[in-house]
PDB file of N, CA and C in Angstrom:
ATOM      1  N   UNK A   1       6.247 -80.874  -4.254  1.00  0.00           N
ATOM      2  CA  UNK A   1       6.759 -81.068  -5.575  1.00  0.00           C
ATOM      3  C   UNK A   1       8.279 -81.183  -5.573  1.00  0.00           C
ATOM      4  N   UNK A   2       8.675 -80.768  -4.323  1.00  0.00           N
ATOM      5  CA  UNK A   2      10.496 -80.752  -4.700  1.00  0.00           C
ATOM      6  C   UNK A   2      10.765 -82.474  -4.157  1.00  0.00           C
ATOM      7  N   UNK A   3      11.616 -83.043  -4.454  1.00  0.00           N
ATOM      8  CA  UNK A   3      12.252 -84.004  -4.444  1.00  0.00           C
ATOM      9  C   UNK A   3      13.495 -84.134  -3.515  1.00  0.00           C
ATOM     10  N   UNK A   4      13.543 -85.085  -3.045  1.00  0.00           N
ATOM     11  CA  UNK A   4      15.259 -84.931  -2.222  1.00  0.00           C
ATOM     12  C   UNK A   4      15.767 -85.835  -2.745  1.00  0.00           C
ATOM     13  N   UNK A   5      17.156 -85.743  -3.067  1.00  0.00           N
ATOM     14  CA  UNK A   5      18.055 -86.957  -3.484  1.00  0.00           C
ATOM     15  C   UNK A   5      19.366 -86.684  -2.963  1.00  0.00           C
ATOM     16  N   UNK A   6      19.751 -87.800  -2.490  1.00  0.00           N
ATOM     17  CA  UNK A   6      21.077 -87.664  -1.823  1.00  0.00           C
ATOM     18  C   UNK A   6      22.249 -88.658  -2.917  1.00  0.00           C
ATOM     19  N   UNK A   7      23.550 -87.943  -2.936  1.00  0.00           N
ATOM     20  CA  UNK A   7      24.634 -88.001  -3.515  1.00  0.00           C
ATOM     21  C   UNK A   7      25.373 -89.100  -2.290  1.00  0.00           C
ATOM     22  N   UNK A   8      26.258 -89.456  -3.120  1.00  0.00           N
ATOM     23  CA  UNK A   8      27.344 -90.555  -2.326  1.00  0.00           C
ATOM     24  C   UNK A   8      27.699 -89.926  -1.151  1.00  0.00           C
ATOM     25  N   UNK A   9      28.032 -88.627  -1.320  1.00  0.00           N
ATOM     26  CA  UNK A   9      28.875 -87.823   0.033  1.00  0.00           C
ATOM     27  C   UNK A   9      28.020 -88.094   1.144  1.00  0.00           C
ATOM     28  N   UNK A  10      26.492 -87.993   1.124  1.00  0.00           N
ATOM     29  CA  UNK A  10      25.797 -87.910   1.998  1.00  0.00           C
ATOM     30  C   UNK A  10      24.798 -86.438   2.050  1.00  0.00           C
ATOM     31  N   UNK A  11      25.048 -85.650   1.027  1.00  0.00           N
ATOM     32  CA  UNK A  11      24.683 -84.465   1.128  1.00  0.00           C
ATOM     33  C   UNK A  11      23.323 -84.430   0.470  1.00  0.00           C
ATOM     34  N   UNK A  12      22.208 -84.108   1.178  1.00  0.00           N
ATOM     35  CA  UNK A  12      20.812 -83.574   0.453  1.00  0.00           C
ATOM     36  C   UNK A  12      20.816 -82.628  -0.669  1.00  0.00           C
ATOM     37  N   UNK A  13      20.141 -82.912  -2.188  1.00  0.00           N
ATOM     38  CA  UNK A  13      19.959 -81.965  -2.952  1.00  0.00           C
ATOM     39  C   UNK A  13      18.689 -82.208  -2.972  1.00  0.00           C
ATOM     40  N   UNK A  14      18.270 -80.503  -3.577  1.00  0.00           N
ATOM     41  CA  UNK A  14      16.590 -80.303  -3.697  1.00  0.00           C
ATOM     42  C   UNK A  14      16.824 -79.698  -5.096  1.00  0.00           C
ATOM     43  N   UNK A  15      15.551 -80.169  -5.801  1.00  0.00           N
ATOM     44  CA  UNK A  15      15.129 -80.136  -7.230  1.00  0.00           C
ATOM     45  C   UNK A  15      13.773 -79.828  -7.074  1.00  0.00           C
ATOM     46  N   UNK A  16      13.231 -79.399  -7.948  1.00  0.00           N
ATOM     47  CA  UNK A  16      11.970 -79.088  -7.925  1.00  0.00           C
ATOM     48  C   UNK A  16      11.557 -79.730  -9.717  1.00  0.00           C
ATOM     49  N   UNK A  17      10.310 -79.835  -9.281  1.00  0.00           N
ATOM     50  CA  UNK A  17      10.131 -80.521 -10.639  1.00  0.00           C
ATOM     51  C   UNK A  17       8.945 -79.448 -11.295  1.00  0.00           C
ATOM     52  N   UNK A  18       8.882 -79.417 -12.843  1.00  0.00           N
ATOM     53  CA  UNK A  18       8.762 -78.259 -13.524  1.00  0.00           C
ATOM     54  C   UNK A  18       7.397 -79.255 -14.021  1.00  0.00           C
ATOM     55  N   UNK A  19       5.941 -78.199 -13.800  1.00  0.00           N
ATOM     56  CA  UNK A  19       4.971 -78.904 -14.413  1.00  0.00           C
ATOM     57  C   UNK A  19       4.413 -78.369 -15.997  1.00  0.00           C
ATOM     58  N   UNK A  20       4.309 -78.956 -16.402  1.00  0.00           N
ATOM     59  CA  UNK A  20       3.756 -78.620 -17.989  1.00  0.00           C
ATOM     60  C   UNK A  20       2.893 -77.763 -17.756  1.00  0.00           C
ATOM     61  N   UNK A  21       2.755 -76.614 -18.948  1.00  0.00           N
ATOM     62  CA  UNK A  21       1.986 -75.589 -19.316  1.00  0.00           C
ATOM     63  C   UNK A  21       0.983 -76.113 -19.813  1.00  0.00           C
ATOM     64  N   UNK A  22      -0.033 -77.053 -19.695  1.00  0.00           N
ATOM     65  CA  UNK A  22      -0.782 -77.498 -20.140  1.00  0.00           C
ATOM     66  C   UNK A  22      -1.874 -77.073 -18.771  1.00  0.00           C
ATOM     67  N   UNK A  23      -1.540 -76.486 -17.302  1.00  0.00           N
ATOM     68  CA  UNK A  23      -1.784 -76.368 -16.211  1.00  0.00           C
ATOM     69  C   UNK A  23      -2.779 -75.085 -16.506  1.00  0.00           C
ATOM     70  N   UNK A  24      -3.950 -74.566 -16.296  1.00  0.00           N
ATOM     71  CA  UNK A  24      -5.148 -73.428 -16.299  1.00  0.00           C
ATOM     72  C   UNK A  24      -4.351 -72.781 -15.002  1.00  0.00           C
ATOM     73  N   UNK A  25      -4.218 -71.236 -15.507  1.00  0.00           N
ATOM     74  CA  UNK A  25      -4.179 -70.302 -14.680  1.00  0.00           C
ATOM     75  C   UNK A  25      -5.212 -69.901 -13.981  1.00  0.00           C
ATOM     76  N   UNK A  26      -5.432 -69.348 -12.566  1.00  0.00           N
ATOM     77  CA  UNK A  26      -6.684 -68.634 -12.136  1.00  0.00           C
ATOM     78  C   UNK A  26      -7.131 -67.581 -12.948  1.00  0.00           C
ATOM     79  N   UNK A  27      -8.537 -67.531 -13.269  1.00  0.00           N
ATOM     80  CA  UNK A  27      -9.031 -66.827 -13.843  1.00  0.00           C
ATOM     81  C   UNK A  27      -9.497 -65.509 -12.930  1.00  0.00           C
ATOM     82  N   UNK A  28      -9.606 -64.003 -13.550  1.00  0.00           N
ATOM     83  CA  UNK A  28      -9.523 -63.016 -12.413  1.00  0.00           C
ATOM     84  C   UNK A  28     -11.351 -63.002 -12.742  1.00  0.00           C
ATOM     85  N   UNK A  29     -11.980 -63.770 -13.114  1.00  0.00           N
ATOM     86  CA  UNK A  29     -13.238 -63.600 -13.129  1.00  0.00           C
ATOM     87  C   UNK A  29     -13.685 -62.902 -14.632  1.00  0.00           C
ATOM     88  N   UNK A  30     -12.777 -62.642 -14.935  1.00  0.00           N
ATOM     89  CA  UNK A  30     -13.506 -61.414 -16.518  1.00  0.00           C
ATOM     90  C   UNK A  30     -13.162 -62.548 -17.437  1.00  0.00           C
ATOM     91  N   UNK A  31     -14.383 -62.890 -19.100  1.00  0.00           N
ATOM     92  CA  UNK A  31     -13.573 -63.844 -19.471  1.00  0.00           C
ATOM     93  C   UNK A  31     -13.510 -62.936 -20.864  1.00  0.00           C
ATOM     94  N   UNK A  32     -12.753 -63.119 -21.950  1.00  0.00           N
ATOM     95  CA  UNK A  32     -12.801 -62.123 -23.274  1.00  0.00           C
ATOM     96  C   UNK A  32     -14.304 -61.818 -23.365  1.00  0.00           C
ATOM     97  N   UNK A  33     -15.584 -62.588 -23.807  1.00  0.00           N
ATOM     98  CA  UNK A  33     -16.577 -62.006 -23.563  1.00  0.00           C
ATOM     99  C   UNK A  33     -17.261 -61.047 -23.171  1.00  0.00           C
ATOM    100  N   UNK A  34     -16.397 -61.179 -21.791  1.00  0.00           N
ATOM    101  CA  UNK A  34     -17.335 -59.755 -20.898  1.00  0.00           C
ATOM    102  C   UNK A  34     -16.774 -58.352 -20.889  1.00  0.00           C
ATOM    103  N   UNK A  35     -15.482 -58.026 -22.014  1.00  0.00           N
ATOM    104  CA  UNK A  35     -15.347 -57.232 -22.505  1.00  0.00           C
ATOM    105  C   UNK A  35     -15.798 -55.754 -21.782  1.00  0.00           C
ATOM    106  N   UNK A  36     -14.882 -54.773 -21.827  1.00  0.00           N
ATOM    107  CA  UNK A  36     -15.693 -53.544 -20.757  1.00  0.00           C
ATOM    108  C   UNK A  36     -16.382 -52.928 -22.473  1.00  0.00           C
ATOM    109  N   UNK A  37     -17.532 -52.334 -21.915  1.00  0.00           N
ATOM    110  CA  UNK A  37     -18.008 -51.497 -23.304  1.00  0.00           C
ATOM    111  C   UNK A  37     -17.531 -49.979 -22.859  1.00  0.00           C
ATOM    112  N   UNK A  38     -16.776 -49.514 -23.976  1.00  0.00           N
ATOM    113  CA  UNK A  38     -16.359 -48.281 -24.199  1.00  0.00           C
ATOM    114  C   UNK A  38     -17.275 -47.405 -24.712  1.00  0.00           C
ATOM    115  N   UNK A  39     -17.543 -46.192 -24.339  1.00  0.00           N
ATOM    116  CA  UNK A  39     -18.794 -45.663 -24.531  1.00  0.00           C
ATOM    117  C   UNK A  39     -18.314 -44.152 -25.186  1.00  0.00           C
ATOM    118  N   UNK A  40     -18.881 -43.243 -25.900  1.00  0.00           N
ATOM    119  CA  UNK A  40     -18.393 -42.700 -26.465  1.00  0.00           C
ATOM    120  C   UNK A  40     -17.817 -41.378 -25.145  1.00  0.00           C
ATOM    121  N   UNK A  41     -18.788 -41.580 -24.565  1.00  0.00           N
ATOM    122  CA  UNK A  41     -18.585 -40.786 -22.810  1.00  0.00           C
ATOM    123  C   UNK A  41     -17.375 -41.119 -22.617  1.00  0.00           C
ATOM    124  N   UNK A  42     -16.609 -42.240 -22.735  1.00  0.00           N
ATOM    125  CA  UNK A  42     -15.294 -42.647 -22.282  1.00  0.00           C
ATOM    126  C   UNK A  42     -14.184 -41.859 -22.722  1.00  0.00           C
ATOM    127  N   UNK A  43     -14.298 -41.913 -24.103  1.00  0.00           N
ATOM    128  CA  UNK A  43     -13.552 -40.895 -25.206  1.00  0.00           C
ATOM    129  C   UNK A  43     -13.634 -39.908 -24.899  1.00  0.00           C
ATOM    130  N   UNK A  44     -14.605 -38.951 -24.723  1.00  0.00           N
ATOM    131  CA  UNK A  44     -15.014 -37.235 -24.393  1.00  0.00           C
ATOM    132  C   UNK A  44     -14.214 -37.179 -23.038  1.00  0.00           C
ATOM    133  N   UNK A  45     -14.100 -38.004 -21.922  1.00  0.00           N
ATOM    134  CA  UNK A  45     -13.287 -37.852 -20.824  1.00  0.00           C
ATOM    135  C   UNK A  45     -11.942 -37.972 -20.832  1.00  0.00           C
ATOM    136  N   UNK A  46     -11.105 -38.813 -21.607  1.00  0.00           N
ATOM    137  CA  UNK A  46      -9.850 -38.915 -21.838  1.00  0.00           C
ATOM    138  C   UNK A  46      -9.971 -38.106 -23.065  1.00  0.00           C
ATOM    139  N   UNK A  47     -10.422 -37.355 -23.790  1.00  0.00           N
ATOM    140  CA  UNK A  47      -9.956 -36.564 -24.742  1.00  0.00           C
ATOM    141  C   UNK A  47      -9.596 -34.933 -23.617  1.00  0.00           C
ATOM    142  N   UNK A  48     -11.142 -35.001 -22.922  1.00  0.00           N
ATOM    143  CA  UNK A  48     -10.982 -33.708 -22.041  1.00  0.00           C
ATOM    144  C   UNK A  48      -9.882 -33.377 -21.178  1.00  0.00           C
ATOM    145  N   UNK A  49      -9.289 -34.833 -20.738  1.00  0.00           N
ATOM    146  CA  UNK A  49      -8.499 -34.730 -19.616  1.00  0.00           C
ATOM    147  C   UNK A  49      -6.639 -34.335 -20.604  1.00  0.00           C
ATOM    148  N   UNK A  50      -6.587 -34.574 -21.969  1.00  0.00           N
ATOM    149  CA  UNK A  50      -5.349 -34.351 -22.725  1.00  0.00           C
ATOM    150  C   UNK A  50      -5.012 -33.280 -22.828  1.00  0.00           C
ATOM    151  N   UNK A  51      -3.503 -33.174 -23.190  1.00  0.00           N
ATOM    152  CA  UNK A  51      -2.910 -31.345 -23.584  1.00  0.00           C
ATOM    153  C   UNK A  51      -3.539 -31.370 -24.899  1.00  0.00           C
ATOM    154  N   UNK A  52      -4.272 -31.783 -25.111  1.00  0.00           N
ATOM    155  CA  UNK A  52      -4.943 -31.213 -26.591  1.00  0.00           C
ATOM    156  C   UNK A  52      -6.210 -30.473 -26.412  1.00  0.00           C
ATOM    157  N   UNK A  53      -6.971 -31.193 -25.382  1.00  0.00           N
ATOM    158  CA  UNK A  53      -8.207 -30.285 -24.961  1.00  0.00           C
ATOM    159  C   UNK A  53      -8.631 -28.966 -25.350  1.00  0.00           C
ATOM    160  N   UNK A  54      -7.512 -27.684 -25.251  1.00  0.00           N
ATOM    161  CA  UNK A  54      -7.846 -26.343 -25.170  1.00  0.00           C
ATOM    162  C   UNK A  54      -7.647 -25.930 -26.009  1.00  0.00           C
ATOM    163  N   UNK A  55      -6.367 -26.322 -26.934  1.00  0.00           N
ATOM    164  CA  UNK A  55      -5.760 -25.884 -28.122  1.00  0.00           C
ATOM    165  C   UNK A  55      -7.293 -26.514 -29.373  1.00  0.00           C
ATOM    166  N   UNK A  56      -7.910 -27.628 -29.277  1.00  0.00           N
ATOM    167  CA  UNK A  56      -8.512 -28.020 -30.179  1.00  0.00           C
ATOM    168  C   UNK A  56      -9.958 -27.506 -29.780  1.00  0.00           C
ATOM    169  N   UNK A  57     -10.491 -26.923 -28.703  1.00  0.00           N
ATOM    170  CA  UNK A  57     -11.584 -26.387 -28.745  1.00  0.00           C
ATOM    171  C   UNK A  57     -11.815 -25.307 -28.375  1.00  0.00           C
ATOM    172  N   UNK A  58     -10.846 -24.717 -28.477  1.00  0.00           N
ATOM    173  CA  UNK A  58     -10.466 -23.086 -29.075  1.00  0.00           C
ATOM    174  C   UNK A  58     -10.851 -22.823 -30.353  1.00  0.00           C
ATOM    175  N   UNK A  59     -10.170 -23.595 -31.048  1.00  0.00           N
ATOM    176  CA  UNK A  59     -10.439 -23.392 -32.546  1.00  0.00           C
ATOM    177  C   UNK A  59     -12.023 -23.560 -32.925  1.00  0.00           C
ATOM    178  N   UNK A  60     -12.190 -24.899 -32.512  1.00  0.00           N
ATOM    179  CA  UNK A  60     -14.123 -25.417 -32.593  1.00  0.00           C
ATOM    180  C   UNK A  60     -14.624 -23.946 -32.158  1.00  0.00           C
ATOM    181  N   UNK A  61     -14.350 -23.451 -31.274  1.00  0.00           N
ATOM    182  CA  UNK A  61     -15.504 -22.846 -31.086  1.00  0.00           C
ATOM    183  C   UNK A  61     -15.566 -21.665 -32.069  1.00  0.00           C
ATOM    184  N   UNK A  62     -14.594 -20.994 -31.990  1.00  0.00           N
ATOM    185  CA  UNK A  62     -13.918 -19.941 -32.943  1.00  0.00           C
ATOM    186  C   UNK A  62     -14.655 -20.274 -34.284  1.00  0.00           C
ATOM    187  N   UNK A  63     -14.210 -21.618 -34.710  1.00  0.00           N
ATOM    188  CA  UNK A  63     -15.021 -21.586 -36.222  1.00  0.00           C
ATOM    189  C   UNK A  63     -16.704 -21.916 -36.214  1.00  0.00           C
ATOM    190  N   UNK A  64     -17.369 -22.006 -35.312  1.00  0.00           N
ATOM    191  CA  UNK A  64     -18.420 -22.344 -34.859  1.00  0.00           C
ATOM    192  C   UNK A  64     -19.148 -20.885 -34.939  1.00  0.00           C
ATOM    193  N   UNK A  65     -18.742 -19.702 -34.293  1.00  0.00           N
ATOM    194  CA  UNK A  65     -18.698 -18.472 -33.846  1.00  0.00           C
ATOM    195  C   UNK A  65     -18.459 -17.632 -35.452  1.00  0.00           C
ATOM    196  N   UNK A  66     -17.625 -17.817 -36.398  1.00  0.00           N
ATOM    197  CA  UNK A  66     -17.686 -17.511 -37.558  1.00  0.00           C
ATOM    198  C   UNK A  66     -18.517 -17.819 -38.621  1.00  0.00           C
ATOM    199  N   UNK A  67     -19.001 -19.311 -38.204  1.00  0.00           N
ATOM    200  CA  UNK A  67     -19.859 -19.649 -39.313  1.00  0.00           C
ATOM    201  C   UNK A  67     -21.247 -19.596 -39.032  1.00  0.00           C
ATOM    202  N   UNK A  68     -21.242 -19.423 -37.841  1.00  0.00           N
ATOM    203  CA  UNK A  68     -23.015 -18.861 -37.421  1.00  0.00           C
ATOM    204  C   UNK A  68     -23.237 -16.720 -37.542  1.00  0.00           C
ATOM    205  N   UNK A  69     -21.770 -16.546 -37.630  1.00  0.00           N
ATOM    206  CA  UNK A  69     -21.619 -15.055 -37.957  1.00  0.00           C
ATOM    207  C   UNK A  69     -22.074 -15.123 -39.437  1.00  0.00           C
ATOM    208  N   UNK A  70     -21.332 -15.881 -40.877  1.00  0.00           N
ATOM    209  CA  UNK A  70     -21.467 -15.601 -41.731  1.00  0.00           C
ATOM    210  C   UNK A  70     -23.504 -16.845 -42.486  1.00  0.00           C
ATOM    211  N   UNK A  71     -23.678 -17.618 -41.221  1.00  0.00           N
ATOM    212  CA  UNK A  71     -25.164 -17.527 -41.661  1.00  0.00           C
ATOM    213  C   UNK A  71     -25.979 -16.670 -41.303  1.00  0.00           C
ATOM    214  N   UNK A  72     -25.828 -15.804 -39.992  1.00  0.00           N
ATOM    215  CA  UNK A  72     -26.706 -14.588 -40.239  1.00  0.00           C
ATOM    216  C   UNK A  72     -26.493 -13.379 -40.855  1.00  0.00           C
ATOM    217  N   UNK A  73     -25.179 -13.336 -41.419  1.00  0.00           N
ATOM    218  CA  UNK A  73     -25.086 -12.124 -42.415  1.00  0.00           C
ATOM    219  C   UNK A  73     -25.745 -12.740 -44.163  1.00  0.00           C
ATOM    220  N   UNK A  74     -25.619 -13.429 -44.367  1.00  0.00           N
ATOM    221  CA  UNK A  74     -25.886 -14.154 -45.666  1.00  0.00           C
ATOM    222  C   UNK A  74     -25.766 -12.943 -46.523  1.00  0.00           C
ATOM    223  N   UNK A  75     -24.427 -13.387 -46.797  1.00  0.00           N
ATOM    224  CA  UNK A  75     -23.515 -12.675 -47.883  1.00  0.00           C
ATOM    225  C   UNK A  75     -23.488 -11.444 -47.478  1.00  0.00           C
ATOM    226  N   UNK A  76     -23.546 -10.437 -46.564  1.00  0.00           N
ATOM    227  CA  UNK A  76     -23.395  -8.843 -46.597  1.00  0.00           C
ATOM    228  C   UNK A  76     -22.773  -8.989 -45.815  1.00  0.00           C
ATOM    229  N   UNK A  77     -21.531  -8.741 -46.435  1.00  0.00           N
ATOM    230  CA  UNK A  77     -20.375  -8.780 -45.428  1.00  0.00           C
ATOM    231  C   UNK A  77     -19.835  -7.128 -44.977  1.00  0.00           C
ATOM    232  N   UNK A  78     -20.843  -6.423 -45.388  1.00  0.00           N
ATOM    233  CA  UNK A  78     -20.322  -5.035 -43.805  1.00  0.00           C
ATOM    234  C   UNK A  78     -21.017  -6.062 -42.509  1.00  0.00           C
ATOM    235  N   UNK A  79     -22.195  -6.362 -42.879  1.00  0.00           N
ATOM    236  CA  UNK A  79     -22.846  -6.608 -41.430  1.00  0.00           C
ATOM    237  C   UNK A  79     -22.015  -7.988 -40.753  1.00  0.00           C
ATOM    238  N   UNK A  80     -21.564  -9.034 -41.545  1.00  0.00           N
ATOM    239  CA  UNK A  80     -20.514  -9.980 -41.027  1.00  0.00           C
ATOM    240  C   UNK A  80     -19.336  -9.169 -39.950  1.00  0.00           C
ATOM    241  N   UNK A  81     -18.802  -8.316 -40.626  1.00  0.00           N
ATOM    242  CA  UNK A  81     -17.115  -8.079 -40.251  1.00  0.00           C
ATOM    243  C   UNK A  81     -17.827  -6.809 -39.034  1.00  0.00           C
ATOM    244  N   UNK A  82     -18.934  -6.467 -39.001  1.00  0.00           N
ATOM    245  CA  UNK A  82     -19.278  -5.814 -38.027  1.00  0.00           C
ATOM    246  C   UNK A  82     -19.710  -6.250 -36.461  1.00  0.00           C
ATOM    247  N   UNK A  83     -20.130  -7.841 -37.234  1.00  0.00           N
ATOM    248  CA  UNK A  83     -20.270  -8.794 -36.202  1.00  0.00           C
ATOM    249  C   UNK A  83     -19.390  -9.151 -35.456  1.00  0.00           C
ATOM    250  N   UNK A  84     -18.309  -9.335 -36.559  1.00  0.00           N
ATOM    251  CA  UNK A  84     -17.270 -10.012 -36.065  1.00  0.00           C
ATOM    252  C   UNK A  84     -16.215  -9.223 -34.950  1.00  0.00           C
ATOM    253  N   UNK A  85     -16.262  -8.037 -35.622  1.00  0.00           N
ATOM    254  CA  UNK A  85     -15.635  -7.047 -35.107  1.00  0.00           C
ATOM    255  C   UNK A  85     -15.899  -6.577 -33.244  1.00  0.00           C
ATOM    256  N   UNK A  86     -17.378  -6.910 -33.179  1.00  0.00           N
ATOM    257  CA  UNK A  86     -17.963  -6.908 -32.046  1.00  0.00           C
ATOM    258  C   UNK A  86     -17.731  -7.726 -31.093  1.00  0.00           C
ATOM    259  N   UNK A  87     -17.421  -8.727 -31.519  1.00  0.00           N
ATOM    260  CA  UNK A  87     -17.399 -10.081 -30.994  1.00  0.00           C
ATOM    261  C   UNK A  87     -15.842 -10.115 -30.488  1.00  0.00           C
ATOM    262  N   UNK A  88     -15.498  -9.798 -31.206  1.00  0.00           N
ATOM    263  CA  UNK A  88     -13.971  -9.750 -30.959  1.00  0.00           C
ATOM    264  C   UNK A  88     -13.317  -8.596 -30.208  1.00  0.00           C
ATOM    265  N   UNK A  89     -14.292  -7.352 -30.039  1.00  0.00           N
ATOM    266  CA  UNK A  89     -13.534  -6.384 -28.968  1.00  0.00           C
ATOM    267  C   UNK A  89     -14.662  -6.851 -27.492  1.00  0.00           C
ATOM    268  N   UNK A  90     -15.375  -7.720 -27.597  1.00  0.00           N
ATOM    269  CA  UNK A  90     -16.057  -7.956 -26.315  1.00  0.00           C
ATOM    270  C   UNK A  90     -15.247  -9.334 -25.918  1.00  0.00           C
ATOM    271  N   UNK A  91     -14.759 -10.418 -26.515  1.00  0.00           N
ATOM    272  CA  UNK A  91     -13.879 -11.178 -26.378  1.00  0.00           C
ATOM    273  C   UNK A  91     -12.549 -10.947 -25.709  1.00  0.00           C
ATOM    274  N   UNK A  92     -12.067  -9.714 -26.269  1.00  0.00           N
ATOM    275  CA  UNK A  92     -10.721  -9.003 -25.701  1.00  0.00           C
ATOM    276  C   UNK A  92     -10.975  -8.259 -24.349  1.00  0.00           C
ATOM    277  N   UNK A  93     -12.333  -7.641 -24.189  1.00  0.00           N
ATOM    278  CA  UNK A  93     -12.328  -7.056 -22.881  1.00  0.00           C
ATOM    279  C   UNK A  93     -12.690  -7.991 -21.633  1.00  0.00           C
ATOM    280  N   UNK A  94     -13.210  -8.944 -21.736  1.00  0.00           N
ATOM    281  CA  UNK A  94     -13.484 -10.313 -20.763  1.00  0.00           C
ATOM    282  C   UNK A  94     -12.468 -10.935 -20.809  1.00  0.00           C
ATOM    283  N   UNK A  95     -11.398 -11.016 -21.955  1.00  0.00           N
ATOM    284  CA  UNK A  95      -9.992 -11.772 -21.292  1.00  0.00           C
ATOM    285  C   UNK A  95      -9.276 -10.935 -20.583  1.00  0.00           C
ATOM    286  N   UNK A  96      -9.150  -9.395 -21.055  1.00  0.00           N
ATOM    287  CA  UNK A  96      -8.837  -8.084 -19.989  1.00  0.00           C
ATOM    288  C   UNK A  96      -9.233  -8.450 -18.688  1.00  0.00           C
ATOM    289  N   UNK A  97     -10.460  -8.224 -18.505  1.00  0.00           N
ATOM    290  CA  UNK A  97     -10.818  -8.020 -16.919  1.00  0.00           C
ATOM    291  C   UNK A  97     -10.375  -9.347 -16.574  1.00  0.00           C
ATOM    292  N   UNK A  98     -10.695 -10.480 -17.157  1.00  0.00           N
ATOM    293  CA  UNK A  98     -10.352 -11.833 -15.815  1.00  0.00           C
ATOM    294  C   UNK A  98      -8.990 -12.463 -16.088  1.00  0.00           C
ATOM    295  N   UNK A  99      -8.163 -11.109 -17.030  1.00  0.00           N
ATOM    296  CA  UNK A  99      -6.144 -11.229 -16.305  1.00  0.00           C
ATOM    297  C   UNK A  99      -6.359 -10.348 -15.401  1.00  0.00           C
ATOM    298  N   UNK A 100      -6.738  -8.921 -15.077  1.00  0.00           N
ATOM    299  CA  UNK A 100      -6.595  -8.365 -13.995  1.00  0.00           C
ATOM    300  C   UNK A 100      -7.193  -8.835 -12.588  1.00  0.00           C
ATOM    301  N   UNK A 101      -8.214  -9.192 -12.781  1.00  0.00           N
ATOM    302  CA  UNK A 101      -9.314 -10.361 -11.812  1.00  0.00           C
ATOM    303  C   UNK A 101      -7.998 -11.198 -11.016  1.00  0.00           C
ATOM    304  N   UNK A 102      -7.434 -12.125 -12.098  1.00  0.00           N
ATOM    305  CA  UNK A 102      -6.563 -12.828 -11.487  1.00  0.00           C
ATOM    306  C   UNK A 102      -5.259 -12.780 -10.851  1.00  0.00           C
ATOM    307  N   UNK A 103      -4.756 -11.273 -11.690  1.00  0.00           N
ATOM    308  CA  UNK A 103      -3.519 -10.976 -10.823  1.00  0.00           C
ATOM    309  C   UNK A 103      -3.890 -10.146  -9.833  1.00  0.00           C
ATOM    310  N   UNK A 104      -5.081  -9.588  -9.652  1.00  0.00           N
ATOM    311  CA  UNK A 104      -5.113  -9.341  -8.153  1.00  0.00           C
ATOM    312  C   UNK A 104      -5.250  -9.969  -7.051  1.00  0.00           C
ATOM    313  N   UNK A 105      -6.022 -11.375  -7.376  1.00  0.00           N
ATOM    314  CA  UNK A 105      -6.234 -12.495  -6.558  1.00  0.00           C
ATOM    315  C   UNK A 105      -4.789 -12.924  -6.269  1.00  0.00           C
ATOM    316  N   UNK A 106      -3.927 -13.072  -6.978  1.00  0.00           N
ATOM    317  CA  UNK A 106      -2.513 -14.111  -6.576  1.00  0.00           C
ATOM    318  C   UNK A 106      -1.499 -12.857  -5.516  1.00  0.00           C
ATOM    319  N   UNK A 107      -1.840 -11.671  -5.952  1.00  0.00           N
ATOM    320  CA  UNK A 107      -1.130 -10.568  -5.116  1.00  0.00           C
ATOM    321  C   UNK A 107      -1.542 -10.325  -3.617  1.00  0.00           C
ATOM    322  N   UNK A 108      -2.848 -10.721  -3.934  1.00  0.00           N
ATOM    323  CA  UNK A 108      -3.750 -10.786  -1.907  1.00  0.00           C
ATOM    324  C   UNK A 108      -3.229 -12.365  -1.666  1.00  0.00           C
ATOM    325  N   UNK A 109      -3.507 -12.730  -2.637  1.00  0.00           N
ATOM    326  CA  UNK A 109      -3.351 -14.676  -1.551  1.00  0.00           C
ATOM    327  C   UNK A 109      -1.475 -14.250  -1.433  1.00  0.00           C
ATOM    328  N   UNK A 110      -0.631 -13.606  -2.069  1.00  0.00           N
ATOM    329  CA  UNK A 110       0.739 -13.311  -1.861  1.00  0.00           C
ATOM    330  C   UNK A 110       1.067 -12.989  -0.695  1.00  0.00           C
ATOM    331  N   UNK A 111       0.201 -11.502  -0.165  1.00  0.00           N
ATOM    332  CA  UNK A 111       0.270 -10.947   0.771  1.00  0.00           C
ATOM    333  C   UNK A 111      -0.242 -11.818   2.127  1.00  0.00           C
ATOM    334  N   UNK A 112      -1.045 -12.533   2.057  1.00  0.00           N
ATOM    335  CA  UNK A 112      -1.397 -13.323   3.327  1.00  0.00           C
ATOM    336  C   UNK A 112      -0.497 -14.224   3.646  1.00  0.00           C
ATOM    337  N   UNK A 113       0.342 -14.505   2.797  1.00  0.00           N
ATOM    338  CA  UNK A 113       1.262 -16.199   2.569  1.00  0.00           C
ATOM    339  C   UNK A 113       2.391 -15.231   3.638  1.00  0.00           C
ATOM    340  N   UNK A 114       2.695 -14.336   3.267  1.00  0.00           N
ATOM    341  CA  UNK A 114       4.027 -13.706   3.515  1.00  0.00           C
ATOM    342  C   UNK A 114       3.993 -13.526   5.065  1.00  0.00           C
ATOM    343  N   UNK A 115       3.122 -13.318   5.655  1.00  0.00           N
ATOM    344  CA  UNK A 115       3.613 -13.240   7.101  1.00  0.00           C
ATOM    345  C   UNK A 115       3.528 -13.767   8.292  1.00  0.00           C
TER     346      UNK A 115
END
């Protein structure tokens, strides 16, 4: 496609000649049609994999956990807040034990690193 043309001096110039965009690119094989299908599975994985993940199903569950508290109390709320109450000092002692769980684990894997 390049051209040579020579000037009076004697000197070779190169040009290249520019073809119209009217020219089909290679196609990578996919055409709009074949479209990927997004599946709702797709979403649940990039939602799981975000800094939003824990903060937003913390809460889900939490209100999930309250409102199946206040359908089996149906309306007697000693037996609700007794539920709840339960729920919530057995909640606090399983996050207890597995912080201590874990800072004993990082203090042995500490001690092995060190020497």
């Amino acid at each position: 496609m390049a051209q040579r043309k020579t000037n009076n001096s004697g000197k070779r110039k190169t040009t290249t000649r520019k073809s119209s965009g009217n020219q089909r690119r290679p196609s990578s094989g996919r055409t709009s049609t074949q479209a990927a299908d997004v599946t709702v599975a797709d979403y649940w994985l990039a939602f799981s994999k975000s800094r939003f993940f824990f903060p937003v199903m913390t809460i889900l569950v939490i209100t999930v956990i309250v409102l199946i508290d206040l359908l089996i109390s149906w309306n007697n709320y000693d037996r609700f807040f007794i539920m709840l109450g339960i729920e919530l000092i057995l909640a606090a002692a399983v996050w207890i034990i597995g912080l201590v769980l874990s800072l004993g684990s990082e203090s042995s894997s500490d001690e092995g690193t060190a020497s």
